[in-house]
Protein backbone atom coordinates (compact mmCIF):
# COMPACT_ATOMS: atom_id res chain seq x y z
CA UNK A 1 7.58 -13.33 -2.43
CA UNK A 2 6.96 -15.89 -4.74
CA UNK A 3 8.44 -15.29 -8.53
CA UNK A 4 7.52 -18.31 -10.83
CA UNK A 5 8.06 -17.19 -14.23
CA UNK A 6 4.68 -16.26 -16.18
CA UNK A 7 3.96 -16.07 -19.81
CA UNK A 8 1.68 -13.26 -19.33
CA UNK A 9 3.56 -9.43 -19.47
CA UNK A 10 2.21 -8.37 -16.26
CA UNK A 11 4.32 -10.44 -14.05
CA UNK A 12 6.24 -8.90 -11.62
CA UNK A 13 9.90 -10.12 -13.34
CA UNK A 14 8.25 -8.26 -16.75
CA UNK A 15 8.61 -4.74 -14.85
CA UNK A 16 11.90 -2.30 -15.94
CA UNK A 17 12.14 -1.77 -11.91
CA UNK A 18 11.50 -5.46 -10.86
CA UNK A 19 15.40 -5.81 -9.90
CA UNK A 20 15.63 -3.00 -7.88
CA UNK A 21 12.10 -2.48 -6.74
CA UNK A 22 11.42 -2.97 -2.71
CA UNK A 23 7.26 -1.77 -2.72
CA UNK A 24 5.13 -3.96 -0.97
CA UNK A 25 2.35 -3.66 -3.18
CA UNK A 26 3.52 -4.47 -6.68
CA UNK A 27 0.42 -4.22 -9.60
CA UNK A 28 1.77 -6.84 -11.20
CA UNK A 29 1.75 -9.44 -8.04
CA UNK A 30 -1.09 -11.82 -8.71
CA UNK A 31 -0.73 -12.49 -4.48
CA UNK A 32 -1.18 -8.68 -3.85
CA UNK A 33 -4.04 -8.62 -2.04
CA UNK A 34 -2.64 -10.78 0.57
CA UNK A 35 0.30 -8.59 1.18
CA UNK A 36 0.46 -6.60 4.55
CA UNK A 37 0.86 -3.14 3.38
CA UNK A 38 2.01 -0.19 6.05
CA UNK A 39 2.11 3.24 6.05
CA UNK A 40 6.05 3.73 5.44
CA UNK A 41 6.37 1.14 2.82
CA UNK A 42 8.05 1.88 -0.39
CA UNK A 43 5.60 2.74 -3.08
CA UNK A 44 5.39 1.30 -6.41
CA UNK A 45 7.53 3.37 -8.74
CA UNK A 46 4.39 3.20 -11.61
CA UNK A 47 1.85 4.05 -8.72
CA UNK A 48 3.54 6.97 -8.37
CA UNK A 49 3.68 7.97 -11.17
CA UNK A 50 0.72 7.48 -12.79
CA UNK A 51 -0.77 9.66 -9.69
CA UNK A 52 0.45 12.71 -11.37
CA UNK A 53 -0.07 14.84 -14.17
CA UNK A 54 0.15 13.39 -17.89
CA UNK A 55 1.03 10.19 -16.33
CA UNK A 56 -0.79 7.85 -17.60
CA UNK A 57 0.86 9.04 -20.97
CA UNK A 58 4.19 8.80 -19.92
CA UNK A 59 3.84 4.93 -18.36
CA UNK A 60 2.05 4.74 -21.66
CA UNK A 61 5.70 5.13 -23.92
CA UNK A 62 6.93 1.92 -23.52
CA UNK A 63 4.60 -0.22 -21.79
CA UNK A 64 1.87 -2.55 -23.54
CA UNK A 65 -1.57 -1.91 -23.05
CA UNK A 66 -2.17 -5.14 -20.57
CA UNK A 67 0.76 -3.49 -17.98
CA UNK A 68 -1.23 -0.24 -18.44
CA UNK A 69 -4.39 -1.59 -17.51
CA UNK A 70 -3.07 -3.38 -14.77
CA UNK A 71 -1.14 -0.81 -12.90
CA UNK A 72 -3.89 1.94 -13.64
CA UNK A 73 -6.75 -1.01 -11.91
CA UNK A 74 -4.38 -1.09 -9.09
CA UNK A 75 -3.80 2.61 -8.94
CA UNK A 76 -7.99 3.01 -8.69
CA UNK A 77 -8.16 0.03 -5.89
CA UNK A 78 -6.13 1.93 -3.63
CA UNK A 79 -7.59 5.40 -4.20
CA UNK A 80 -10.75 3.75 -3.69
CA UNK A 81 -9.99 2.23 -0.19
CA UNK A 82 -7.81 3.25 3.39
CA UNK A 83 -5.04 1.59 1.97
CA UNK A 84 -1.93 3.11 4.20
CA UNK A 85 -0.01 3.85 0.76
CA UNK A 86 -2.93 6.20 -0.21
CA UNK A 87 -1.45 9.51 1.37
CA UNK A 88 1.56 8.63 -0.64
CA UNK A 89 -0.05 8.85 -3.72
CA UNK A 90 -1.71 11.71 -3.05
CA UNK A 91 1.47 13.49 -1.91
CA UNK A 92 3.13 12.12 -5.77
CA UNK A 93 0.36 14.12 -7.42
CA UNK A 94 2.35 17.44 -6.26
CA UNK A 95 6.00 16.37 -7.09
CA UNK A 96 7.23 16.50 -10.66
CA UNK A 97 7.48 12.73 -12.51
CA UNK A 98 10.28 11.54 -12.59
CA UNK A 99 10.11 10.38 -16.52
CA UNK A 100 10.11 12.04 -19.52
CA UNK A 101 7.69 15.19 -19.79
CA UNK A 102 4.49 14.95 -21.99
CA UNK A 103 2.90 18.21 -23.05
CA UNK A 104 -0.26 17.58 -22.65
CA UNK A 105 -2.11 14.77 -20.54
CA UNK A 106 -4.49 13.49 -17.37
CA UNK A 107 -4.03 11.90 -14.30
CA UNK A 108 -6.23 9.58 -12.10
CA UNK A 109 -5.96 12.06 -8.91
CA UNK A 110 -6.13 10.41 -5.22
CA UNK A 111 -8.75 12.41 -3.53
């Protein structure tokens, strides 16, 4: 994968998990939609997350509004199509985050 440095914040290199992260599809990969994605790749940490309850708050803590938008456009693209990382998501809606509670708070639900 390709990782020129990018003045824009929603570069891959600008994510907390970019050092550690092995997901195929990363929101912030302007390339992404030429990226082979199968069924047992490792998800997107954020695309997990943002699958489940009050997440969309939680990424919210933290993150600037541009990375939001981004990972939450991303997050609707797949739920929208047979992308093989789908069932993933929709399995991440029933499993506890794995950030910081928020009390109260929506998701974006895979159906």
């Amino acid at each position: 994968m390709n990782h020129e440095k990018s003045n824009s914040t929603t570069s891959p290199e600008h994510c907390s998990k970019f050092e550690h992260c092995s997901a195929t599809l990363c929101p912030m990969d302007k390339q992404r939609s030429k990226r082979a994605i199968h069924r047992d790749d490792p998800v997107c940490f954020y695309l997990l997350e943002i699958s489940k309850p009050g997440g969309v708050e939680r990424i919210s803590m933290g993150h600037s509004e541009e990375f939001i938008k981004v990972v939450t456009t991303v997050y609707l693209e797949v739920a929208s199509t047979a992308c093989p990382i789908k069932k993933s998501l929709q399995r991440a809606q029933q499993t506890p985050s794995r950030m910081r509670p928020v009390t109260q708070g929506t998701s974006l639900g895979v159906n």
